[in-house]
PDB file of N, CA and C in Angstrom:
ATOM      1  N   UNK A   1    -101.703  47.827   3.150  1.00  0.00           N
ATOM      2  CA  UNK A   1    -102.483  46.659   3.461  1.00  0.00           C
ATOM      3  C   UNK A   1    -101.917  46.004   4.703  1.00  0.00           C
ATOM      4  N   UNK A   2    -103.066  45.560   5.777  1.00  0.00           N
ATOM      5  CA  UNK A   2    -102.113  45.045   7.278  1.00  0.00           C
ATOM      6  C   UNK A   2    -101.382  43.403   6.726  1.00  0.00           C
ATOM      7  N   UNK A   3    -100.860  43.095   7.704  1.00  0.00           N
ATOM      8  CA  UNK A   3    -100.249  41.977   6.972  1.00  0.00           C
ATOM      9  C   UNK A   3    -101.274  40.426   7.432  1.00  0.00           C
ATOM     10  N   UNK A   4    -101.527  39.771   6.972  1.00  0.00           N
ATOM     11  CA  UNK A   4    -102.019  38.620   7.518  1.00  0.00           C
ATOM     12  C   UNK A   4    -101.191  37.626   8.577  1.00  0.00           C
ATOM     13  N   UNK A   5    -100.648  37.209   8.024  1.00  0.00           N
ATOM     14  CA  UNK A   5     -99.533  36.296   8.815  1.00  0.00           C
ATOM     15  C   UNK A   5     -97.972  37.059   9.264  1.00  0.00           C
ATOM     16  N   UNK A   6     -97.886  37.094  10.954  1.00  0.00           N
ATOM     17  CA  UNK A   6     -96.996  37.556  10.620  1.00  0.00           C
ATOM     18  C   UNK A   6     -95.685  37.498  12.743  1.00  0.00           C
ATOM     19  N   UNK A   7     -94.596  37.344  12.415  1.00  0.00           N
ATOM     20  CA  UNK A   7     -94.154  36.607  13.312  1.00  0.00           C
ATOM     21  C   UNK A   7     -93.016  37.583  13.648  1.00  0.00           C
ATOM     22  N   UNK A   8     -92.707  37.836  15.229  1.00  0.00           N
ATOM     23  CA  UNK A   8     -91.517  39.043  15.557  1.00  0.00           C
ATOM     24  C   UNK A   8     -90.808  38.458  16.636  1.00  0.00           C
ATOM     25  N   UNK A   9     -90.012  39.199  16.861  1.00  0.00           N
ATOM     26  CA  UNK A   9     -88.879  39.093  17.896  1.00  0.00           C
ATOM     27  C   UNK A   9     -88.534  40.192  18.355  1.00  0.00           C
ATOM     28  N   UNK A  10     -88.419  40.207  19.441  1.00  0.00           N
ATOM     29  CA  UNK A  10     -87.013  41.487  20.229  1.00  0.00           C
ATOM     30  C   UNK A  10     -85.709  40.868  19.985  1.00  0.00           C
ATOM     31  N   UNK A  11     -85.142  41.994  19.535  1.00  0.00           N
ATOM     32  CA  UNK A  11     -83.593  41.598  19.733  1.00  0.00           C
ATOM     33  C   UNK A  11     -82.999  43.011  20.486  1.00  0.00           C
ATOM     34  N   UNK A  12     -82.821  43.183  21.794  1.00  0.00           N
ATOM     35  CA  UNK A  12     -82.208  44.199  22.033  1.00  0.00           C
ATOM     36  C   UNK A  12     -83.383  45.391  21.627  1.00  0.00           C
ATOM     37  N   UNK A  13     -82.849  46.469  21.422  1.00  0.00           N
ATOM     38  CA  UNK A  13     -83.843  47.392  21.056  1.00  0.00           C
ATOM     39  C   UNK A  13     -84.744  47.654  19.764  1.00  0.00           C
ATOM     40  N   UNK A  14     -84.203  46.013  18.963  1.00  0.00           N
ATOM     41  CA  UNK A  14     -84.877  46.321  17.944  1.00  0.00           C
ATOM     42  C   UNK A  14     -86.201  45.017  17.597  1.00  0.00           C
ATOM     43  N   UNK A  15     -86.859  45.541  16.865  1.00  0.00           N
ATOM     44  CA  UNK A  15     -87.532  44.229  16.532  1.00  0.00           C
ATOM     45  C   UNK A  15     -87.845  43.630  15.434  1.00  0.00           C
ATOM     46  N   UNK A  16     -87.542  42.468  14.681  1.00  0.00           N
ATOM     47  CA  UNK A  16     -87.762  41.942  13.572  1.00  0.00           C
ATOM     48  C   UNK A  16     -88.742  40.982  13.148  1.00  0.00           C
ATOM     49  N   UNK A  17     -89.351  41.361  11.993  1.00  0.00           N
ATOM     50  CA  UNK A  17     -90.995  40.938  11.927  1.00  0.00           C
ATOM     51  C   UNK A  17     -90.665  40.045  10.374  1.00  0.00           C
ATOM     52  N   UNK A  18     -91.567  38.919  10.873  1.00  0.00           N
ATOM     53  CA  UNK A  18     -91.896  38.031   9.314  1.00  0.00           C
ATOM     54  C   UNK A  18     -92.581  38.316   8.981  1.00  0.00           C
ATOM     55  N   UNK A  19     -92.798  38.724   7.755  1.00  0.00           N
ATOM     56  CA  UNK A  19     -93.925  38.641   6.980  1.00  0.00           C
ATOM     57  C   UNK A  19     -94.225  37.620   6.099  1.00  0.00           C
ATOM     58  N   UNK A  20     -94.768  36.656   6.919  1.00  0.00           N
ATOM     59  CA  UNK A  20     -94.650  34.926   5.682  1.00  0.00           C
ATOM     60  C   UNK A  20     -95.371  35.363   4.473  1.00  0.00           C
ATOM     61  N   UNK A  21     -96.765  36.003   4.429  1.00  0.00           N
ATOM     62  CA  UNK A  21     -97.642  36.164   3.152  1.00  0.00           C
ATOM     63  C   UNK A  21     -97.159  36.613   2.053  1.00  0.00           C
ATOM     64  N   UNK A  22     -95.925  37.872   2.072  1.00  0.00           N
ATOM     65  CA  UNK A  22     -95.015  38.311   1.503  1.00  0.00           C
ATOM     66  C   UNK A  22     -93.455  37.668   1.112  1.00  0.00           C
ATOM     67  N   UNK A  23     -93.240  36.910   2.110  1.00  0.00           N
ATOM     68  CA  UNK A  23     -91.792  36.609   2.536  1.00  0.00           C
ATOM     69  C   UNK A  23     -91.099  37.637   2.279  1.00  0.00           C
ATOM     70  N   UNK A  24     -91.046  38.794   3.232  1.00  0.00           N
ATOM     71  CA  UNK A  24     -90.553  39.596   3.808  1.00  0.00           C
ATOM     72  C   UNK A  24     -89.838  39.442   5.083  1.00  0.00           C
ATOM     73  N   UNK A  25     -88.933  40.370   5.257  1.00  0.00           N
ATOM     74  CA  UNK A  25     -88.493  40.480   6.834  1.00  0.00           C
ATOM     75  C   UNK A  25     -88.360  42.430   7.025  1.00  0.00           C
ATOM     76  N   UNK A  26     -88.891  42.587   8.148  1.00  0.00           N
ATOM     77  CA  UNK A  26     -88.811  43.604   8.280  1.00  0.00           C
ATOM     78  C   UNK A  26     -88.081  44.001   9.654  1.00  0.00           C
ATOM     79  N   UNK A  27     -87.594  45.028   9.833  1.00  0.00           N
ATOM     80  CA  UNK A  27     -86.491  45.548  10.988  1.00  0.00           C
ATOM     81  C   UNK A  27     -87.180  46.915  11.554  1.00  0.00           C
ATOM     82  N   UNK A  28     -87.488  46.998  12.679  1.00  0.00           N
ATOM     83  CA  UNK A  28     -87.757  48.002  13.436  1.00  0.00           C
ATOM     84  C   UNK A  28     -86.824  48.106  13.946  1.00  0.00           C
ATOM     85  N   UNK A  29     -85.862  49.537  13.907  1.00  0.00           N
ATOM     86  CA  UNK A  29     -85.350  50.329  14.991  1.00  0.00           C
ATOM     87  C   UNK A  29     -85.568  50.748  16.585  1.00  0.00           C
ATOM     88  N   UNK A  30     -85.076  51.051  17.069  1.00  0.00           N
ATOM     89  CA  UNK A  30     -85.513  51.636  18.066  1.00  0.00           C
ATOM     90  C   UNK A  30     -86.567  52.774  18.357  1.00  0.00           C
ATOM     91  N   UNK A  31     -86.662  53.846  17.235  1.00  0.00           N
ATOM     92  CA  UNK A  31     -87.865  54.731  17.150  1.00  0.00           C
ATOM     93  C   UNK A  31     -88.590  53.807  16.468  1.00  0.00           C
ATOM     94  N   UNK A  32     -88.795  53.377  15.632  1.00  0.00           N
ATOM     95  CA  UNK A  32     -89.584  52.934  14.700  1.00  0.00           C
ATOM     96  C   UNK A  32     -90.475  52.077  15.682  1.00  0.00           C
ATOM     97  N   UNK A  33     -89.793  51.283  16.241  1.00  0.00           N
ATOM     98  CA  UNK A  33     -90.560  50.203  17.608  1.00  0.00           C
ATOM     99  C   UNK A  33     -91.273  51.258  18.558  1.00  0.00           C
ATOM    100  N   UNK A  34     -90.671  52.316  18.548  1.00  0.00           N
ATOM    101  CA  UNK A  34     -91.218  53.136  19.760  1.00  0.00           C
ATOM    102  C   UNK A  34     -92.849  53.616  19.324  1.00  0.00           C
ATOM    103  N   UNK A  35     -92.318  53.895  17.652  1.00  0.00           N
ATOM    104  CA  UNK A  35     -93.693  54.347  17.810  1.00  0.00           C
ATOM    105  C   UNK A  35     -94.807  53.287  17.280  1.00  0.00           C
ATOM    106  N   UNK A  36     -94.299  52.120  16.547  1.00  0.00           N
ATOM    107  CA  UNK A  36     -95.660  50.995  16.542  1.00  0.00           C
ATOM    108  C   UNK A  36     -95.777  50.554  17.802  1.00  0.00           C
ATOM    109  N   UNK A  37     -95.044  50.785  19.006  1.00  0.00           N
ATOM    110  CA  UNK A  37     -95.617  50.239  20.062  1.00  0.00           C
ATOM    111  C   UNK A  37     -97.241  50.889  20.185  1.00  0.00           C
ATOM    112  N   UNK A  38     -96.874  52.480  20.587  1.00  0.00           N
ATOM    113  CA  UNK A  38     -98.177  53.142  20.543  1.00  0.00           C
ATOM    114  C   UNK A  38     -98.832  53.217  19.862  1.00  0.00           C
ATOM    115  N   UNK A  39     -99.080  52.815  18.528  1.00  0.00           N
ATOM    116  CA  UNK A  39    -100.326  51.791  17.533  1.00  0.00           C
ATOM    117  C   UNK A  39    -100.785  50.622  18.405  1.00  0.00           C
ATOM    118  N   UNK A  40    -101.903  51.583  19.736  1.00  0.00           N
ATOM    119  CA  UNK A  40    -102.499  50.669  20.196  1.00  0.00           C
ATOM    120  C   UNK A  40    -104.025  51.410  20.748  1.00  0.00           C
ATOM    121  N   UNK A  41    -104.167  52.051  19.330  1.00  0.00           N
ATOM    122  CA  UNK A  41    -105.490  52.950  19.705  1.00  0.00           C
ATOM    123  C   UNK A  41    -105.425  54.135  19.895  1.00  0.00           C
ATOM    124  N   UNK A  42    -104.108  54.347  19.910  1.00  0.00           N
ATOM    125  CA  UNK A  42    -103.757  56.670  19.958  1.00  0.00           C
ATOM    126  C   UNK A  42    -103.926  56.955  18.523  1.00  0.00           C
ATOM    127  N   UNK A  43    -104.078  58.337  18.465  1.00  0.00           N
ATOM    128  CA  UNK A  43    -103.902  59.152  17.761  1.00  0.00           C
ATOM    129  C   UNK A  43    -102.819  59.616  17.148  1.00  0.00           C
ATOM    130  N   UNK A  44    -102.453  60.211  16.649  1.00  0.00           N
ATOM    131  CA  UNK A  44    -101.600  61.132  15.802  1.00  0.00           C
ATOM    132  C   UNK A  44    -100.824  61.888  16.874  1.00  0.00           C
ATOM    133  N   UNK A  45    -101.899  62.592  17.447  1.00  0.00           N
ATOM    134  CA  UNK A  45    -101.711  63.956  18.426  1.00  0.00           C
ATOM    135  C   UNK A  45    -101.111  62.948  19.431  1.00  0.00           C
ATOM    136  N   UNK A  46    -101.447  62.494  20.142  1.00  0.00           N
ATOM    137  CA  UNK A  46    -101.133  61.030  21.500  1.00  0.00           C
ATOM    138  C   UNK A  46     -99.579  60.658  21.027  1.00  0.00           C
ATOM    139  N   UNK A  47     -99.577  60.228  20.418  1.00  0.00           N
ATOM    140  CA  UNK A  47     -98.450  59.931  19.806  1.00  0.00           C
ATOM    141  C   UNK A  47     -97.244  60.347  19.711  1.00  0.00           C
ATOM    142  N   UNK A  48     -97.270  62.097  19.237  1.00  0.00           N
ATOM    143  CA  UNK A  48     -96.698  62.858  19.085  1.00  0.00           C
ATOM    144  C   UNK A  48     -96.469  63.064  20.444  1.00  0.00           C
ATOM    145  N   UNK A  49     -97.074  63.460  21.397  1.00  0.00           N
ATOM    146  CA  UNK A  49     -97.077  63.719  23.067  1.00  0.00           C
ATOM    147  C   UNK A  49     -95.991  62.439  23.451  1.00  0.00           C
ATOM    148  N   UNK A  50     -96.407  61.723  23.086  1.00  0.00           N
ATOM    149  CA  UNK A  50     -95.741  60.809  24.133  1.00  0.00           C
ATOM    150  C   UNK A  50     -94.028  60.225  23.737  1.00  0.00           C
ATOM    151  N   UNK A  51     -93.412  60.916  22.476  1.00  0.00           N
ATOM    152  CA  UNK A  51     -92.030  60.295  22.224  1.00  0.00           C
ATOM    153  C   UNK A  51     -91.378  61.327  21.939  1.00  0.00           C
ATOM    154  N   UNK A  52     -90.277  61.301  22.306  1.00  0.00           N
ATOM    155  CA  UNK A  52     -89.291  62.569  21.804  1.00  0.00           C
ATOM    156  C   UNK A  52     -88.434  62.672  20.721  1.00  0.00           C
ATOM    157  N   UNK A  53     -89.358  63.329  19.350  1.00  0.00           N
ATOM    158  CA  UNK A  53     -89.270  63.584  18.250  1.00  0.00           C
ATOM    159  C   UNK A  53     -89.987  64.780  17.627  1.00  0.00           C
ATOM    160  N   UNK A  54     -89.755  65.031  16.946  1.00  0.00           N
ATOM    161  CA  UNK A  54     -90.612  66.100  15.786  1.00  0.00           C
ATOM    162  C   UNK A  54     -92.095  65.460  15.187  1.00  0.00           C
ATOM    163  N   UNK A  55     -92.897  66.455  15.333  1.00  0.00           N
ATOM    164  CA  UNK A  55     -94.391  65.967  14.639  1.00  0.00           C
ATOM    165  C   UNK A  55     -93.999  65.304  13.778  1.00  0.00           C
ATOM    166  N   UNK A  56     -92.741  65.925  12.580  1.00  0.00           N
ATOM    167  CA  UNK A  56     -92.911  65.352  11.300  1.00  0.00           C
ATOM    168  C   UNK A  56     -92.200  64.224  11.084  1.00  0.00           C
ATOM    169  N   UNK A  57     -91.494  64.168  12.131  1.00  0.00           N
ATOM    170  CA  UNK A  57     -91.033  62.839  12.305  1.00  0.00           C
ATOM    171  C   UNK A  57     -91.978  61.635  12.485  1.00  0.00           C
ATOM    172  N   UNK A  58     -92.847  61.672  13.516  1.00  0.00           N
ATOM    173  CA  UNK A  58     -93.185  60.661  14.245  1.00  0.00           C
ATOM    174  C   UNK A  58     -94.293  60.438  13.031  1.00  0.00           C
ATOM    175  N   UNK A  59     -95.057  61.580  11.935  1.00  0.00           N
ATOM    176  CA  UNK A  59     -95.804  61.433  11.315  1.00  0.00           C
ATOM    177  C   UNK A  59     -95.246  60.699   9.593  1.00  0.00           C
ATOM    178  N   UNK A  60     -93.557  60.961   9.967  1.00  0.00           N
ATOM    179  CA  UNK A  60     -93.036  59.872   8.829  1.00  0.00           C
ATOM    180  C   UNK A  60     -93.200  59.031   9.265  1.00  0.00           C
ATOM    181  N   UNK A  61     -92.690  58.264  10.126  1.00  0.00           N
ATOM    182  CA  UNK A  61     -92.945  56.781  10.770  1.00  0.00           C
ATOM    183  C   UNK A  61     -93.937  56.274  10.277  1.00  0.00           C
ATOM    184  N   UNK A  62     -94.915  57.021  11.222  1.00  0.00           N
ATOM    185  CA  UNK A  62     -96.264  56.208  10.960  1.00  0.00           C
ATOM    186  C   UNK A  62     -96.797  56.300   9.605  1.00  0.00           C
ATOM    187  N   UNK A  63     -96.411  57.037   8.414  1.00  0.00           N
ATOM    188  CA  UNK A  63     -96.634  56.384   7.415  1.00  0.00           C
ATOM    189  C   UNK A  63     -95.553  55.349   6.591  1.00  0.00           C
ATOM    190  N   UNK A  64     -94.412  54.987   6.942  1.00  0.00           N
ATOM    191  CA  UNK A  64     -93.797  53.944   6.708  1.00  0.00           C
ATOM    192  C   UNK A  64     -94.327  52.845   7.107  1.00  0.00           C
ATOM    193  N   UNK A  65     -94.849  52.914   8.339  1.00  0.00           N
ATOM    194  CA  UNK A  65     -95.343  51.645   9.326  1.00  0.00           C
ATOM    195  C   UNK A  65     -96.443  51.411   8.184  1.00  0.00           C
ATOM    196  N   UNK A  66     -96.988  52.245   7.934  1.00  0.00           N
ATOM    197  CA  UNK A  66     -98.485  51.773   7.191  1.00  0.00           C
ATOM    198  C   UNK A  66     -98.155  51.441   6.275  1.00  0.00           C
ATOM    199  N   UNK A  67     -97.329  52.192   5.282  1.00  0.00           N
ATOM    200  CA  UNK A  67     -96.749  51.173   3.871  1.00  0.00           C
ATOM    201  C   UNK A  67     -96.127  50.169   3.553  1.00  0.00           C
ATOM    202  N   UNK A  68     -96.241  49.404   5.390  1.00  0.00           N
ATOM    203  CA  UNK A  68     -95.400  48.220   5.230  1.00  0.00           C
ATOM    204  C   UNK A  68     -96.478  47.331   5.793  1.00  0.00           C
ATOM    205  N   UNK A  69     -97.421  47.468   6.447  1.00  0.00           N
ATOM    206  CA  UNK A  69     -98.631  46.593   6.797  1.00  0.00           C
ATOM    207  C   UNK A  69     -98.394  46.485   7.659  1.00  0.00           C
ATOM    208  N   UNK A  70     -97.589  47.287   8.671  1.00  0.00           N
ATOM    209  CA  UNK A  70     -97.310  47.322  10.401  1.00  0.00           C
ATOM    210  C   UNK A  70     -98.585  47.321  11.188  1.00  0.00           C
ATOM    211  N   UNK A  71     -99.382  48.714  10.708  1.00  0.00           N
ATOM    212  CA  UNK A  71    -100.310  49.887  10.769  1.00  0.00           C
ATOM    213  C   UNK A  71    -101.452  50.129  10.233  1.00  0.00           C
ATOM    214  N   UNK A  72    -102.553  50.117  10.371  1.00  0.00           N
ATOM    215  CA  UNK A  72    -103.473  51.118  10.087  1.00  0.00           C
ATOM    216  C   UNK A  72    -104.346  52.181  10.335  1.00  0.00           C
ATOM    217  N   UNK A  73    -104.958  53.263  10.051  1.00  0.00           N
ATOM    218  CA  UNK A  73    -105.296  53.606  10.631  1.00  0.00           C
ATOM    219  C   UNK A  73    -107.175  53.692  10.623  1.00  0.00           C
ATOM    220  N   UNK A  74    -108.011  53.314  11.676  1.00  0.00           N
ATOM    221  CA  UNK A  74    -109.216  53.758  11.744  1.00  0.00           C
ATOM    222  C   UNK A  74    -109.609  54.790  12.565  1.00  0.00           C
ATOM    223  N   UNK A  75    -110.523  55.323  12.029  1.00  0.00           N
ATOM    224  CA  UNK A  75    -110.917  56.542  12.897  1.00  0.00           C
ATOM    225  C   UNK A  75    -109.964  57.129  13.522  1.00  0.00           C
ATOM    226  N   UNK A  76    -109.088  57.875  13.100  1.00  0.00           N
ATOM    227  CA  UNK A  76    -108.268  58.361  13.400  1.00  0.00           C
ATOM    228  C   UNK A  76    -107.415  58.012  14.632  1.00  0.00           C
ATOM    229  N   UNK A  77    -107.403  56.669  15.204  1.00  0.00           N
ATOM    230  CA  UNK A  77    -106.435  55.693  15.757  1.00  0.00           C
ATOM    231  C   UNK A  77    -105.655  54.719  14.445  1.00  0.00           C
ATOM    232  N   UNK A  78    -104.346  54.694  15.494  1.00  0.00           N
ATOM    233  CA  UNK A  78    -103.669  53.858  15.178  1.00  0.00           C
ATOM    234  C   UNK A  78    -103.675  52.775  15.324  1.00  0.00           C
ATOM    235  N   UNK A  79    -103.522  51.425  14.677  1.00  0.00           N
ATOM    236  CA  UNK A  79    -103.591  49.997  15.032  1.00  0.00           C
ATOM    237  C   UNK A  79    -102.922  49.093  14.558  1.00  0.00           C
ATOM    238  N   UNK A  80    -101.832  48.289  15.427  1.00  0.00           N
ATOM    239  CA  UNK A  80    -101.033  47.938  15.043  1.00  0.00           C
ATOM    240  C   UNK A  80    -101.938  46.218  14.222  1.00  0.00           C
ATOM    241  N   UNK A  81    -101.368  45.708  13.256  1.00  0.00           N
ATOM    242  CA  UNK A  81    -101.755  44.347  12.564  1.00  0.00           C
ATOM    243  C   UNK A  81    -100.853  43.404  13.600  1.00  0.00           C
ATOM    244  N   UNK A  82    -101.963  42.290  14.004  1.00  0.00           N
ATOM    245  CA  UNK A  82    -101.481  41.453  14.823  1.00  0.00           C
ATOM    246  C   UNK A  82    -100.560  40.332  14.051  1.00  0.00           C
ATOM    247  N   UNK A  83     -99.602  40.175  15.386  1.00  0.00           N
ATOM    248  CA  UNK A  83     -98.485  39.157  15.084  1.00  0.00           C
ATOM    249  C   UNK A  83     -98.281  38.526  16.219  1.00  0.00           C
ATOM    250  N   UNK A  84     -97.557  37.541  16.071  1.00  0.00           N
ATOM    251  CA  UNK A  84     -97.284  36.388  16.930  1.00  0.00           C
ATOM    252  C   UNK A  84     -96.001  36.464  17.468  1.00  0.00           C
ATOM    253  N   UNK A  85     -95.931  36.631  18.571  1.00  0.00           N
ATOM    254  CA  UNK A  85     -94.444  37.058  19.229  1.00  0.00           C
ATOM    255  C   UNK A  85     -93.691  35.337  19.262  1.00  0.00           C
ATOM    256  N   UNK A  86     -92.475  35.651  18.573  1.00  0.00           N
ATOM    257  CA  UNK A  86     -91.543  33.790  18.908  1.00  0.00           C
ATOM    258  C   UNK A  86     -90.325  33.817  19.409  1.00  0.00           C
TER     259      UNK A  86
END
């Protein structure tokens, strides 16, 4: 489920996301950021092209991202759930 409310930061290479609706906090890594960056309308395949990792890698990610409400996917794009940069 994407998240409704939800608030991030850079810190260095990583980025940390509120999830107020939940009261969650969540931590992106450095891959992990790499690849919700490109949850901005690519594909799977796009995706895979563009970071240096393993298919099955980049295709774990992106289902972590989604089981955390980072992510979803339509039509076979990726899309990141909007947040409010602070």
């Amino acid at each position: 489920m994407p998240l409704h409310k939800a608030l991030a930061a850079a810190f260095e290479d990583e980025i940390v996301i509120l999830d107020s609706d939940h009261g969650s906090l969540l931590l992106l890594d450095t891959w992990a950021g790499q690849i919700w960056r490109f949850c901005d309308g690519s594909t799977t395949e796009a995706i895979e092209s563009s970071v240096n990792g393993t298919p099955g890698r980049v295709r774990e990610t992106l289902q972590v991202l989604m089981d955390t409400g980072l992510v979803c996917q339509i039509n076979g794009e990726w899309i990141r759930s909007p947040i409010e940069w602070v």
